[in-house]
N, C-alpha and C. Protein backbone atom coordinates (compact mmCIF):
# COMPACT_ATOMS: atom_id res chain seq x y z
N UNK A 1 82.51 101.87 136.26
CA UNK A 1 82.78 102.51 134.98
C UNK A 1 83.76 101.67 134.16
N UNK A 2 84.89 100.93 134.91
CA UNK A 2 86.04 100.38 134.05
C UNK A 2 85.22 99.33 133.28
N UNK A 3 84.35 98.23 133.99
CA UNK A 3 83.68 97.29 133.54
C UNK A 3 82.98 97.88 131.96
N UNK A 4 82.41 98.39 132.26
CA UNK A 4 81.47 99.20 131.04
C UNK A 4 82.26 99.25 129.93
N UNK A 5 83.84 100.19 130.45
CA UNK A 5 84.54 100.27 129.11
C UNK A 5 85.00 99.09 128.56
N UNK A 6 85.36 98.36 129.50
CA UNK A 6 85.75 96.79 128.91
C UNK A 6 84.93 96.64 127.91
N UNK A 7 83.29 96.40 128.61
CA UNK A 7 82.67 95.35 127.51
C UNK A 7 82.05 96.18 126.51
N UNK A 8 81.88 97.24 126.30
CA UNK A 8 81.68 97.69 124.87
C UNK A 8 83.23 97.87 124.20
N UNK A 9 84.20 97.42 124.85
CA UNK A 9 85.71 97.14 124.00
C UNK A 9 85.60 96.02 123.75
N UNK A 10 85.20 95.02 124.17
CA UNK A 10 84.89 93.69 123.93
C UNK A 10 83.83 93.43 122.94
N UNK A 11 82.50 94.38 122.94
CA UNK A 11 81.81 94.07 121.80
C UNK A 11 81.80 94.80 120.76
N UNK A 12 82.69 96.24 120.47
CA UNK A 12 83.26 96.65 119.65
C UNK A 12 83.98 95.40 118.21
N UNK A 13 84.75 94.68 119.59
CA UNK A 13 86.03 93.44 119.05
C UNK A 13 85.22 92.60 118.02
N UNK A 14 84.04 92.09 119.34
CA UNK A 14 83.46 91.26 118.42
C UNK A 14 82.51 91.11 116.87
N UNK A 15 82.22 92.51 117.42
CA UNK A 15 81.57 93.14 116.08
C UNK A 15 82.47 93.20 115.25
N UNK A 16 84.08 93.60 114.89
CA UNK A 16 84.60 93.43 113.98
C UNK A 16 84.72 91.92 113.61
N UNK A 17 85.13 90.81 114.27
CA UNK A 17 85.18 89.68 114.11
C UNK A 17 84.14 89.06 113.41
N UNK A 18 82.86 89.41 114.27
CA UNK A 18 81.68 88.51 113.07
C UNK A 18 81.20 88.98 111.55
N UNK A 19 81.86 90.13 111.48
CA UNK A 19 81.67 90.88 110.17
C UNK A 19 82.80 90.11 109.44
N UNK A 20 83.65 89.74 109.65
CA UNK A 20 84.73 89.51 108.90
C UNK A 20 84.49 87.77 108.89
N UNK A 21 83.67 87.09 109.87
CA UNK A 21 83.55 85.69 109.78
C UNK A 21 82.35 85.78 108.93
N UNK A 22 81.13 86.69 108.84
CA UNK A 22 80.49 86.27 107.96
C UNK A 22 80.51 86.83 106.35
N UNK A 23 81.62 87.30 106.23
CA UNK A 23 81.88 88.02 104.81
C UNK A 23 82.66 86.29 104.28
N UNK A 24 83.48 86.03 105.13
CA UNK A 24 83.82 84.84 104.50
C UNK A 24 83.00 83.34 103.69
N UNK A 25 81.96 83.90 104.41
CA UNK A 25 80.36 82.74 103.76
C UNK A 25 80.02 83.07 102.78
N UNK A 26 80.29 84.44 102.80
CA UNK A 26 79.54 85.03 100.75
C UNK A 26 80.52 84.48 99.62
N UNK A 27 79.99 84.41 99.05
CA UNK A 27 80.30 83.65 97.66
C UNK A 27 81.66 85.04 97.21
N UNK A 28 82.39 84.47 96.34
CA UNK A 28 83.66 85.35 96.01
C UNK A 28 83.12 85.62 94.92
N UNK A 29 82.90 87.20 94.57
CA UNK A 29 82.20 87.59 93.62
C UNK A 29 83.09 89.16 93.93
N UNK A 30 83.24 89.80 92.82
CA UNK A 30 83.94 91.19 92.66
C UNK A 30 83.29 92.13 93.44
N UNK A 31 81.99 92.16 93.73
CA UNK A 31 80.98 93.12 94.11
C UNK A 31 81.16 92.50 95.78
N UNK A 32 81.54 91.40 96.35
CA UNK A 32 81.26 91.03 97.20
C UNK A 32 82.80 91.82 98.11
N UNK A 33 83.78 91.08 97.46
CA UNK A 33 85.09 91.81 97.25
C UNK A 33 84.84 92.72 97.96
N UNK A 34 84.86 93.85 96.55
CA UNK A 34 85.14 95.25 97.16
C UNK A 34 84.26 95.86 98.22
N UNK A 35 82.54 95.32 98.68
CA UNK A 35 81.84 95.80 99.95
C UNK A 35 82.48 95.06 100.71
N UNK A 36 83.17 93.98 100.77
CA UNK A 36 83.49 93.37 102.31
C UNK A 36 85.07 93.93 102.88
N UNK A 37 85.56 94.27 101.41
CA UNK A 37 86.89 95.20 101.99
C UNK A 37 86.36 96.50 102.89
N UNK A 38 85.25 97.19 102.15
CA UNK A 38 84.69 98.59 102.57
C UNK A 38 84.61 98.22 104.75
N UNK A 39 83.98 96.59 104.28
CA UNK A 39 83.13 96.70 105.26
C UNK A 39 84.33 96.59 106.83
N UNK A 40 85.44 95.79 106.19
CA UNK A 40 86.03 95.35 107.02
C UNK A 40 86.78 96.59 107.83
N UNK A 41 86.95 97.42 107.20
CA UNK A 41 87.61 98.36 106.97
C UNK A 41 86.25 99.51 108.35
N UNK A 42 85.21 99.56 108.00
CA UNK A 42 84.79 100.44 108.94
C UNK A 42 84.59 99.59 110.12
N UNK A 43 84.15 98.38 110.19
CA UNK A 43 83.43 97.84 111.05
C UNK A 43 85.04 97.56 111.68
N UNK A 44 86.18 97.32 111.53
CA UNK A 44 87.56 97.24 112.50
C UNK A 44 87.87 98.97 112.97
N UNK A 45 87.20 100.19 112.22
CA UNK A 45 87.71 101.48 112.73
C UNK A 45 86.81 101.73 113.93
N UNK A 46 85.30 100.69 114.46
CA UNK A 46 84.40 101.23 115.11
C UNK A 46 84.87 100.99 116.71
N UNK A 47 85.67 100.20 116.98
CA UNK A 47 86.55 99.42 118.38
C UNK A 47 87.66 100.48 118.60
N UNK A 48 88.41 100.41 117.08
CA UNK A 48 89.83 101.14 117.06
C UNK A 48 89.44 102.20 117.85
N UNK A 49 88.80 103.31 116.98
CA UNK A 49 88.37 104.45 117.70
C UNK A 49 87.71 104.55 118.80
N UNK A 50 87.09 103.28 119.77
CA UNK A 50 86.53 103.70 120.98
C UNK A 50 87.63 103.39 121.79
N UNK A 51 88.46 102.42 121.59
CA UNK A 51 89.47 102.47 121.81
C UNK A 51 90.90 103.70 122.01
N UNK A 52 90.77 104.41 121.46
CA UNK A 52 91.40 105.87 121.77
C UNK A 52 90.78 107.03 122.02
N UNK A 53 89.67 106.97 122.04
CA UNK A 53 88.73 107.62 122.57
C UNK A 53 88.82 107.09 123.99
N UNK A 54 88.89 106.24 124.91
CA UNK A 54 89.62 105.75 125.69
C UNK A 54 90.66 106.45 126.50
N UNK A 55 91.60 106.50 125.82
CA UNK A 55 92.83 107.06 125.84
C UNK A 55 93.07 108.64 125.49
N UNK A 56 92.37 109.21 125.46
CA UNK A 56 92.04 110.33 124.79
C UNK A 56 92.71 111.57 126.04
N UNK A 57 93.42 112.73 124.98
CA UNK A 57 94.25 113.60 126.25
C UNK A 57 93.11 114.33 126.53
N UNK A 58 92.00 114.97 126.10
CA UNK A 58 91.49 115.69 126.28
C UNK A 58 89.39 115.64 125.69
N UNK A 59 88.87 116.04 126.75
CA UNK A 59 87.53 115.88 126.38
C UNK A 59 87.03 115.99 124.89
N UNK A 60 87.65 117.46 124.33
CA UNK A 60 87.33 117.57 122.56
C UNK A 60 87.89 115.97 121.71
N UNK A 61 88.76 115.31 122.70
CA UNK A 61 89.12 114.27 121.60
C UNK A 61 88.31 113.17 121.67
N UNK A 62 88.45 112.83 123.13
CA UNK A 62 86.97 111.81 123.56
C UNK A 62 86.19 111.84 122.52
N UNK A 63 85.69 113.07 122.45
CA UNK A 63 84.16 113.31 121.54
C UNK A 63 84.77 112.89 120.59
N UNK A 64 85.39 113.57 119.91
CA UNK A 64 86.43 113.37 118.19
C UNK A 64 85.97 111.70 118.01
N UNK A 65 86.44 111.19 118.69
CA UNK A 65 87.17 109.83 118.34
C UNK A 65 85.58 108.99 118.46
N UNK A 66 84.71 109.41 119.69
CA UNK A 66 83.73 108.63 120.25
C UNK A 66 82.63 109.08 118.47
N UNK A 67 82.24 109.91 117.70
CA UNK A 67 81.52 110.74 116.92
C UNK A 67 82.27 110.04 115.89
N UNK A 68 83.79 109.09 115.61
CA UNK A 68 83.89 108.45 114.49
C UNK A 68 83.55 107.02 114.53
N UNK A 69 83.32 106.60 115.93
CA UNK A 69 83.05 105.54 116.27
C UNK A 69 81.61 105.16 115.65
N UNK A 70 81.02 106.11 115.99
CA UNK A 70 79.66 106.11 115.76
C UNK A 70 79.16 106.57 113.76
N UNK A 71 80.53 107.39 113.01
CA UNK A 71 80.27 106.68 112.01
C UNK A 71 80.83 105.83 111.10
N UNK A 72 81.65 105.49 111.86
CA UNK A 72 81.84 104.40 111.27
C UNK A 72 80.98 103.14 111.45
N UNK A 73 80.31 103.06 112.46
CA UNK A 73 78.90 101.70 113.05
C UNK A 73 77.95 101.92 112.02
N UNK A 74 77.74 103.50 111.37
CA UNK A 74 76.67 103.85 110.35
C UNK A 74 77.40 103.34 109.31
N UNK A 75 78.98 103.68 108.99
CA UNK A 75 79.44 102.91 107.55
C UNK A 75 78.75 101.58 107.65
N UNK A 76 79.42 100.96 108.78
CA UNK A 76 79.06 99.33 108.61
C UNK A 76 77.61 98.67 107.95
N UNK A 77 77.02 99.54 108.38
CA UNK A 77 75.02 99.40 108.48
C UNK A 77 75.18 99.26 106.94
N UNK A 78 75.90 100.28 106.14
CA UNK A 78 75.80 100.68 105.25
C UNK A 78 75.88 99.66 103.92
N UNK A 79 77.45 99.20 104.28
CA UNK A 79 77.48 98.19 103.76
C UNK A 79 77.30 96.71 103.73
N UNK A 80 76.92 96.74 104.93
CA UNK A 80 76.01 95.59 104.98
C UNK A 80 74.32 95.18 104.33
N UNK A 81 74.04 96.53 104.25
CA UNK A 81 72.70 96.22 103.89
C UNK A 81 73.35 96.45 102.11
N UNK A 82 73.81 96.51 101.44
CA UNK A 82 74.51 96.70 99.90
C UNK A 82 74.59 95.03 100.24
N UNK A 83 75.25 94.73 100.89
CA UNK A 83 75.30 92.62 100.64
C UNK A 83 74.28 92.20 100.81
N UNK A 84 73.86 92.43 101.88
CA UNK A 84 72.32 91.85 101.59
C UNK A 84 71.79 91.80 100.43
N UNK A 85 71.05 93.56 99.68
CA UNK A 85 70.47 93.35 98.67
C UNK A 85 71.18 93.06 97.48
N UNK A 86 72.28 92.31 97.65
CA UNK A 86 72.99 91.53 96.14
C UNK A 86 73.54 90.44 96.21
N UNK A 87 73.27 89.76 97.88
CA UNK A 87 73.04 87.90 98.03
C UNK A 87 71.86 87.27 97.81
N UNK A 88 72.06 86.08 98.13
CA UNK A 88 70.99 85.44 97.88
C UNK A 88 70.23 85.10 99.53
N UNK A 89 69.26 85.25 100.00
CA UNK A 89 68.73 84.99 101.32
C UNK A 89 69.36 84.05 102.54
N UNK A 90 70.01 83.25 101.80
CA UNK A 90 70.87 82.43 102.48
C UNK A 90 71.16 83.31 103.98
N UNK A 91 72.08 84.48 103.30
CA UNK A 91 72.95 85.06 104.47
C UNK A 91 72.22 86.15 105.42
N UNK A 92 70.50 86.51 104.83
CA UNK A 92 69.75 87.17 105.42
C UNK A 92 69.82 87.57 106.97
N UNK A 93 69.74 85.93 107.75
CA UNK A 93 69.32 86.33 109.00
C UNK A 93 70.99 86.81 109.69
N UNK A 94 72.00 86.37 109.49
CA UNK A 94 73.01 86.94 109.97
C UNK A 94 73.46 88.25 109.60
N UNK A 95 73.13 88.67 108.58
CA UNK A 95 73.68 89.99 108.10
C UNK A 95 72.53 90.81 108.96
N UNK A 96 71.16 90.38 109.00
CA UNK A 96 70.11 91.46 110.18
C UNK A 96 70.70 91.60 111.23
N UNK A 97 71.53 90.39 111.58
CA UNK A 97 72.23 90.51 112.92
C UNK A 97 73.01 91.69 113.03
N UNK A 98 74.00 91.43 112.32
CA UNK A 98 75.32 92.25 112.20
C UNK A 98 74.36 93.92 112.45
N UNK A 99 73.18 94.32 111.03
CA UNK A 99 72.96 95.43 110.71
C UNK A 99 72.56 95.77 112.30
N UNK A 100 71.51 95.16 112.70
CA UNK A 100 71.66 95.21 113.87
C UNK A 100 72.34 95.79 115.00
N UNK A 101 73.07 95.14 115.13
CA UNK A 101 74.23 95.39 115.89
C UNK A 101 75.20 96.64 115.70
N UNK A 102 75.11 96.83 114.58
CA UNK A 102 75.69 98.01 113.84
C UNK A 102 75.13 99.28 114.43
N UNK A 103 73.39 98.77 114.42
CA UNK A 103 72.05 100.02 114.53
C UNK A 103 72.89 100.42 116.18
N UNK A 104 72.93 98.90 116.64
CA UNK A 104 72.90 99.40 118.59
C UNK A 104 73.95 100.00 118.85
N UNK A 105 75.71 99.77 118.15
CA UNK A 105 76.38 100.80 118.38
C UNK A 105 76.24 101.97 118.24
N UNK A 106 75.80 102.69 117.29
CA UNK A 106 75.60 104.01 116.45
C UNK A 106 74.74 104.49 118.11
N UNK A 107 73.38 103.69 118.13
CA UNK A 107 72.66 104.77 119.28
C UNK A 107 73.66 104.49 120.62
N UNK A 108 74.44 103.75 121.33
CA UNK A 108 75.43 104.18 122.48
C UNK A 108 76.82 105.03 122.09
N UNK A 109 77.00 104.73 121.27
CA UNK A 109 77.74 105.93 120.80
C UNK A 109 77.02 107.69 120.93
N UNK A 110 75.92 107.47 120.40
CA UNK A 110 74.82 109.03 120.34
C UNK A 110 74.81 109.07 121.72
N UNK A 111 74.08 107.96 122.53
CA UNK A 111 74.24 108.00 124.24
C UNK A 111 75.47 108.72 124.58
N UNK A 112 76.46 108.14 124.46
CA UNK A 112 77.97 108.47 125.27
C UNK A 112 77.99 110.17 124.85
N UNK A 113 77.96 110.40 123.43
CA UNK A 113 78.33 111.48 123.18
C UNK A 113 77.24 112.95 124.05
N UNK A 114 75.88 112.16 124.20
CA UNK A 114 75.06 113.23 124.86
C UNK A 114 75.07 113.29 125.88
N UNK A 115 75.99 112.56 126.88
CA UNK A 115 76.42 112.25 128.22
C UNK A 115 77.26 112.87 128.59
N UNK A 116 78.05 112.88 127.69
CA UNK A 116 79.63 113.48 127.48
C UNK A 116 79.54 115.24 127.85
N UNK A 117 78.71 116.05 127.10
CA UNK A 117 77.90 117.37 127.31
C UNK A 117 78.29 118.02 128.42
């Protein structure tokens, strides 16, 4: 079980990291700006919170914390696909990544939480 929590704490991490390495490739544009603040902003709350969810005193919080995890992975989706459709293709195949990745937290998050039960 400890292993497990590690590495979805680990790819929580990294998911914030590559969101924030590939916001830095988009062109500095006002619109780019303010979605990559949005973005940075959910896609660093999606770790935070599994992260105290973690730590959590009590099962209702687990859930609490594990249920923001999961939307905040949907924020991310969110604004990622808003950059997409207002770059230029360039950044296509990495941002599928990210959305991606975004998609696979949201459903282990839904996992954990229907486990949790």
């Amino acid at each position: 079980m400890e292993s497990k929590k590690y590495d979805l704490e680990e790819r929580t991490l990294q998911f914030a990291i590559d969101c924030r390495l590939f916001l830095k490739k988009l062109p500095k544009t006002i619109s780019n700006s303010e979605d990559g603040k949005q973005l940075v902003r959910s896609s660093g709350s999606v770790g935070s919170n599994y992260i105290e969810a973690n730590e959590a005193l009590s099962k209702k919080d687990f859930n609490y914390r594990i249920k923001i995890s999961r939307k905040e992975s949907k924020e991310s989706a969110f604004w990622l696909k808003i950059i997409k459709a207002t770059n230029s293709t360039e950044f296509e195949k990495l941002n599928a990544v990210l959305i991606q990745e975004a998609d696979e937290l949201k459903k282990i998050f839904s996992a954990i939480l229907e486990k949790s039960k």
